[in-house]
N, C-alpha and C. Protein backbone atom coordinates (compact mmCIF):
# COMPACT_ATOMS: atom_id res chain seq x y z
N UNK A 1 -2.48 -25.73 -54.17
CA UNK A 1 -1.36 -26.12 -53.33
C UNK A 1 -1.62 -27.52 -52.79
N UNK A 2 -0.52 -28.31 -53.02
CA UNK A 2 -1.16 -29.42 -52.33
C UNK A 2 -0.90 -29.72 -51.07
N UNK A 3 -1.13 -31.26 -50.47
CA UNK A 3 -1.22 -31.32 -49.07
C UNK A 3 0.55 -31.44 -48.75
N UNK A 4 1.07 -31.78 -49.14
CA UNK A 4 2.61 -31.90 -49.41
C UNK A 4 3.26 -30.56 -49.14
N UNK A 5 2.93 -29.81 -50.05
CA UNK A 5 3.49 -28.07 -49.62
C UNK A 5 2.93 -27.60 -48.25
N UNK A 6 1.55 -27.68 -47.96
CA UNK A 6 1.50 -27.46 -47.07
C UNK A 6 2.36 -27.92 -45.47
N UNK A 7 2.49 -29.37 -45.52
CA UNK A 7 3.11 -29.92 -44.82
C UNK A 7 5.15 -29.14 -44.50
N UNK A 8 5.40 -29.03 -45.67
CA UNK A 8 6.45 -28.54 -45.93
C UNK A 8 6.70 -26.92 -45.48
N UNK A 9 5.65 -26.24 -45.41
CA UNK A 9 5.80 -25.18 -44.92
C UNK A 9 4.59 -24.90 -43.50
N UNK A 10 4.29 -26.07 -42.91
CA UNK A 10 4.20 -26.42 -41.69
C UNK A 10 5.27 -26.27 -41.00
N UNK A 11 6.41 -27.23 -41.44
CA UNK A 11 6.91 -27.81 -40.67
C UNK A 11 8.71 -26.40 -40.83
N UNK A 12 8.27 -25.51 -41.94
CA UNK A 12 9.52 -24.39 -41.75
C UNK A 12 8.81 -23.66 -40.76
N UNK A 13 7.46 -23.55 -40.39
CA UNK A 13 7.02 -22.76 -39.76
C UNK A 13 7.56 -22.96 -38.15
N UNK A 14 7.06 -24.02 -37.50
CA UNK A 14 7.39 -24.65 -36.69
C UNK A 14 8.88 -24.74 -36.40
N UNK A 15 9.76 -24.55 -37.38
CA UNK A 15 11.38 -24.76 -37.00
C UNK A 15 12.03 -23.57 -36.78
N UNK A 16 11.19 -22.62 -36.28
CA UNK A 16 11.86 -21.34 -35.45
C UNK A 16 10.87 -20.34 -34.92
N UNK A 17 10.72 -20.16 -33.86
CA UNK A 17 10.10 -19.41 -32.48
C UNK A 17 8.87 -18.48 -32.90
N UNK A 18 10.25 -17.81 -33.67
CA UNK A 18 9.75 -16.12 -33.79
C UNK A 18 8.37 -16.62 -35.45
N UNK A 19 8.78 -17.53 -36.03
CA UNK A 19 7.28 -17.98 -36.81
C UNK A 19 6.34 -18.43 -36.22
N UNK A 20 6.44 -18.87 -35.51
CA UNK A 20 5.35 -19.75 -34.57
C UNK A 20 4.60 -19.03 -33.65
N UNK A 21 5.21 -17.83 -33.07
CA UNK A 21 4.36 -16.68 -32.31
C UNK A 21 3.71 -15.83 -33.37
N UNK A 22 4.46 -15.44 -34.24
CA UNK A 22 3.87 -14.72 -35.54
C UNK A 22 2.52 -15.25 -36.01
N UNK A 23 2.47 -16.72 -35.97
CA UNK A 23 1.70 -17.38 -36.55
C UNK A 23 0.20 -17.70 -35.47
N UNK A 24 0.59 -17.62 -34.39
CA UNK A 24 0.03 -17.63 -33.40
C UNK A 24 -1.04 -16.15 -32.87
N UNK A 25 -0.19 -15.33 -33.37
CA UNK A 25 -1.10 -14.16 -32.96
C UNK A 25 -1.43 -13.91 -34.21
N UNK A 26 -1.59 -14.38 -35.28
CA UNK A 26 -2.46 -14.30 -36.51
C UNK A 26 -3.76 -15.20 -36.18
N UNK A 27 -3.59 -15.97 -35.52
CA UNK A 27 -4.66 -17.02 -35.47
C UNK A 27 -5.67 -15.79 -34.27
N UNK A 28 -5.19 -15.02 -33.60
CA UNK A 28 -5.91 -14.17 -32.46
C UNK A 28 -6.32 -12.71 -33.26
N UNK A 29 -5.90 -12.37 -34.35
CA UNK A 29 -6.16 -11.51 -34.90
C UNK A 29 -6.17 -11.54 -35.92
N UNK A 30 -7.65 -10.14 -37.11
CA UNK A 30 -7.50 -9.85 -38.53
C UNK A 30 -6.29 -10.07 -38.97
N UNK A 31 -5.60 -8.39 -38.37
CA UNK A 31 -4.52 -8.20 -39.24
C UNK A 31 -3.74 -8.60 -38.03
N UNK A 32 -2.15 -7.79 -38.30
CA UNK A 32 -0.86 -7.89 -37.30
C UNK A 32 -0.10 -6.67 -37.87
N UNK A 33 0.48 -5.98 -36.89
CA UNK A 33 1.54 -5.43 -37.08
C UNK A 33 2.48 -5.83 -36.43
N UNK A 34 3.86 -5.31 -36.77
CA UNK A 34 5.08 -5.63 -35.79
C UNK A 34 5.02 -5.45 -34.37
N UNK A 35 4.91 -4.03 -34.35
CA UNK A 35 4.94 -3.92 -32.89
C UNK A 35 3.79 -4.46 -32.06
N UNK A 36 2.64 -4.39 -32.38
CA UNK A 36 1.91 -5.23 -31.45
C UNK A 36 1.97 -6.24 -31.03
N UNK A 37 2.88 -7.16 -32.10
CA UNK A 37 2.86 -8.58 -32.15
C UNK A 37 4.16 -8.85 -31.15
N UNK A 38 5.30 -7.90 -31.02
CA UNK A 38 6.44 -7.93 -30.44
C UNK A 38 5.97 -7.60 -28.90
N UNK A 39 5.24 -6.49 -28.92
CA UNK A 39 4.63 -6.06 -27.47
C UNK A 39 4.10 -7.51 -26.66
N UNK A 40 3.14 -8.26 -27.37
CA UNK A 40 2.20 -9.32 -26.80
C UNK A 40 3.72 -10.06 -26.54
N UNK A 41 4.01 -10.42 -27.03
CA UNK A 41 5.10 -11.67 -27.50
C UNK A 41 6.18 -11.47 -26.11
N UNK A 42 6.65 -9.84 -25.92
CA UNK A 42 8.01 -9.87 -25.65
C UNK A 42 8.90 -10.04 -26.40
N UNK A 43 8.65 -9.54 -27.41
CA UNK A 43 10.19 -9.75 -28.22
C UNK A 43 10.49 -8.20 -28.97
N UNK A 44 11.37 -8.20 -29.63
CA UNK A 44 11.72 -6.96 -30.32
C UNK A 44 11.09 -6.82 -31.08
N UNK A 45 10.94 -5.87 -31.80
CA UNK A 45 9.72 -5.42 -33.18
C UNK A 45 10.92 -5.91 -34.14
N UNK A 46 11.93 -6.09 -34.26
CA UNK A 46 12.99 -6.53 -35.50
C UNK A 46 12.88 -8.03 -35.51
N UNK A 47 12.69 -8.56 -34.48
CA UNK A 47 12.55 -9.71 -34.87
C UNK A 47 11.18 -10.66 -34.93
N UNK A 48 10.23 -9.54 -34.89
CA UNK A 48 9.45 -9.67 -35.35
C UNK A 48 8.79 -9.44 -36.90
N UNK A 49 9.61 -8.30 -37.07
CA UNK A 49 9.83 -7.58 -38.43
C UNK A 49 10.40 -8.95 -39.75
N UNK A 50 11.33 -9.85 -39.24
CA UNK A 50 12.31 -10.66 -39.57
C UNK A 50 11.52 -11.40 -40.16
N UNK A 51 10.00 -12.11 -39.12
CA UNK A 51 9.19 -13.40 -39.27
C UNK A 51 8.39 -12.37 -40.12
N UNK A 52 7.56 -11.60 -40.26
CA UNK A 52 7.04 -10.92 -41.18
C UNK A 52 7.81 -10.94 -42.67
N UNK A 53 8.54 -10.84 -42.95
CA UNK A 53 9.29 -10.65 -43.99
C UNK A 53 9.27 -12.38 -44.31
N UNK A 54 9.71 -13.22 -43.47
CA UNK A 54 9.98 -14.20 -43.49
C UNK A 54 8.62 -15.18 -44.28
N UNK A 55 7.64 -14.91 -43.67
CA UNK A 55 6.26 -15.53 -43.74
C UNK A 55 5.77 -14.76 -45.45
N UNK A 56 5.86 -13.60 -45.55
CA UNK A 56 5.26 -12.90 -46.55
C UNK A 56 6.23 -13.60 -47.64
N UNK A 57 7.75 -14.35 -47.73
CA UNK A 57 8.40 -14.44 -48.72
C UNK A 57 7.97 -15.83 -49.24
N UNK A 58 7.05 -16.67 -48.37
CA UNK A 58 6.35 -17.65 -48.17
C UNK A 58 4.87 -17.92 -48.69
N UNK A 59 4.54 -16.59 -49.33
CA UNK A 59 3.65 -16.20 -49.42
C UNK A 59 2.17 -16.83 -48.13
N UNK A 60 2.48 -16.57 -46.97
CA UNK A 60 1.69 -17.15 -46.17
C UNK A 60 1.03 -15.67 -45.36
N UNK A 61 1.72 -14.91 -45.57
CA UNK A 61 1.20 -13.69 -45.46
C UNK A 61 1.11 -12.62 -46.20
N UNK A 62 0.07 -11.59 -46.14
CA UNK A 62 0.73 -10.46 -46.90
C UNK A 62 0.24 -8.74 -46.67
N UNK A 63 0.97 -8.27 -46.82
CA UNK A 63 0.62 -6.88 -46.85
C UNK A 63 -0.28 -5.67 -46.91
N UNK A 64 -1.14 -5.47 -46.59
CA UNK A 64 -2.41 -4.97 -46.81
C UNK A 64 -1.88 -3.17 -46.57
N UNK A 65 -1.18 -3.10 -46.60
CA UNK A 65 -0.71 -1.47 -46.80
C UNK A 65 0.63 -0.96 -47.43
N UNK A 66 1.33 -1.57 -47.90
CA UNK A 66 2.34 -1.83 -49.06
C UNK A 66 3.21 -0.25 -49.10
N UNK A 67 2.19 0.43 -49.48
CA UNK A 67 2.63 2.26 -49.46
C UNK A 67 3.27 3.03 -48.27
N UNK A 68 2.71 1.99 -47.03
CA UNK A 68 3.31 2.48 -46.04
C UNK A 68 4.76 2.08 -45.55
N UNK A 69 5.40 3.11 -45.26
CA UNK A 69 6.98 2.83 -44.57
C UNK A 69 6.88 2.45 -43.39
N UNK A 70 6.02 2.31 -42.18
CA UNK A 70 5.76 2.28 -41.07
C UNK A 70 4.59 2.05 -40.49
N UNK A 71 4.34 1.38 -39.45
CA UNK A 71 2.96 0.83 -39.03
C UNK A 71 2.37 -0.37 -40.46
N UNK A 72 3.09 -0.92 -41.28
CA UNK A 72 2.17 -1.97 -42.02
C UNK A 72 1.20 -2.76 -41.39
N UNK A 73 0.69 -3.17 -42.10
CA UNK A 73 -0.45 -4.34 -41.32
C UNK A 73 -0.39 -5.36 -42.58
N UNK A 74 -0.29 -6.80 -41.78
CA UNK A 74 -0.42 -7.93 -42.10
C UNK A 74 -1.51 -8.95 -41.97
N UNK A 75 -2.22 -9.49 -43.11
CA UNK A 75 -2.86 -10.87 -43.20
C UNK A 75 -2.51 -12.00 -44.10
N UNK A 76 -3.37 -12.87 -43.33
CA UNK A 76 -2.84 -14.39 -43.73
C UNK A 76 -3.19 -14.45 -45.15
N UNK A 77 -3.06 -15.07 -45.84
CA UNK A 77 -3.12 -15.45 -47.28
C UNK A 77 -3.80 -16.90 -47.27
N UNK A 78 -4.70 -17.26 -48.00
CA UNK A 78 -5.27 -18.59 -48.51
C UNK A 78 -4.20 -19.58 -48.11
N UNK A 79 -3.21 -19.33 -48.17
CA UNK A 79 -2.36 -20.45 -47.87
C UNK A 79 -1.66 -20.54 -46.52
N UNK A 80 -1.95 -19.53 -45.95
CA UNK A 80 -1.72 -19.24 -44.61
C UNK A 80 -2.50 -19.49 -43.93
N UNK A 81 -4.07 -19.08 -44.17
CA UNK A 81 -4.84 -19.91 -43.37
C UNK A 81 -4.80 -21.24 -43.19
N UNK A 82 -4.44 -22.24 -44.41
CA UNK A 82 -4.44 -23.71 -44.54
C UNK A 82 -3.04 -24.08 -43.80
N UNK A 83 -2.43 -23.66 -43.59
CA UNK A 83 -0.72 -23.71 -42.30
C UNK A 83 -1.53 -23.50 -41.28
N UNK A 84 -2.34 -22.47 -40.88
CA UNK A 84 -2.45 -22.24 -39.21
C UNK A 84 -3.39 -23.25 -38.98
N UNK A 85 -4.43 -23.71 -40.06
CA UNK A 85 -5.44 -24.62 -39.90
C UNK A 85 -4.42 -25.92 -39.52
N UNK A 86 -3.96 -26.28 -39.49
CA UNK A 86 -2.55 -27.47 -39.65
C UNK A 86 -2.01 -27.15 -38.04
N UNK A 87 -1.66 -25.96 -37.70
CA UNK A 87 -1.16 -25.69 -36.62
C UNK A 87 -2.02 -25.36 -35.02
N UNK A 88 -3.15 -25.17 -35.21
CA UNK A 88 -3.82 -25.23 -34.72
C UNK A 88 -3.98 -26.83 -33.83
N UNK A 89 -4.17 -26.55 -32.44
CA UNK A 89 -4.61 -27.09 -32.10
C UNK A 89 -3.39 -28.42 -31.67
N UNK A 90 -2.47 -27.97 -32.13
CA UNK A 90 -1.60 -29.34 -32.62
C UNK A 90 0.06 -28.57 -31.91
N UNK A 91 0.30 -27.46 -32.51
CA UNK A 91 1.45 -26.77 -32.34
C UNK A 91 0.72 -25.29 -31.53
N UNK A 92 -0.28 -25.29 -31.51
CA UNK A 92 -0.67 -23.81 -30.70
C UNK A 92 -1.81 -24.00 -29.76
């Protein structure tokens, strides 16, 4: 991936809330689920659900329980780490 994509999906990251907390409590934790992440946050588990979906279509996250209908858990992906590494410190 180069430094270009990354930049580019920096900067979708950054252009709405509910990615940027998502992204934020990935940087504080392994995994993530919805609701925990909505609990910390204050926000709804749907729209948290939203940035999950959102990030994973990004491949910046991904799925580590796939089989499950409920309670999933989420981690960053190689390329997700290199976004939060970017965001860090700068945007969080």
């Amino acid at each position: 991936m180069t430094e270009s994509s990354i930049d580019e999906l920096l900067n979708w990251v950054i252009s709405v809330d509910r990615r940027l907390i998502l992204m934020e409590s990935m940087k504080r934790h392994t995994f993530v689920r919805a609701s925990d992440v909505a609990h910390e946050a204050s926000r709804s588990t749907q729209n948290i659900s939203h940035a999950l979906k959102e990030l994973e279509s990004k491949e910046l996250i991904q799925c580590l329980t796939p089989d499950k209908t409920t309670w999933k858990k989420y981690a960053l992906t190689d390329t997700g780490k290199k976004v939060l590494a970017k965001l860090d410190g700068k945007y969080l």
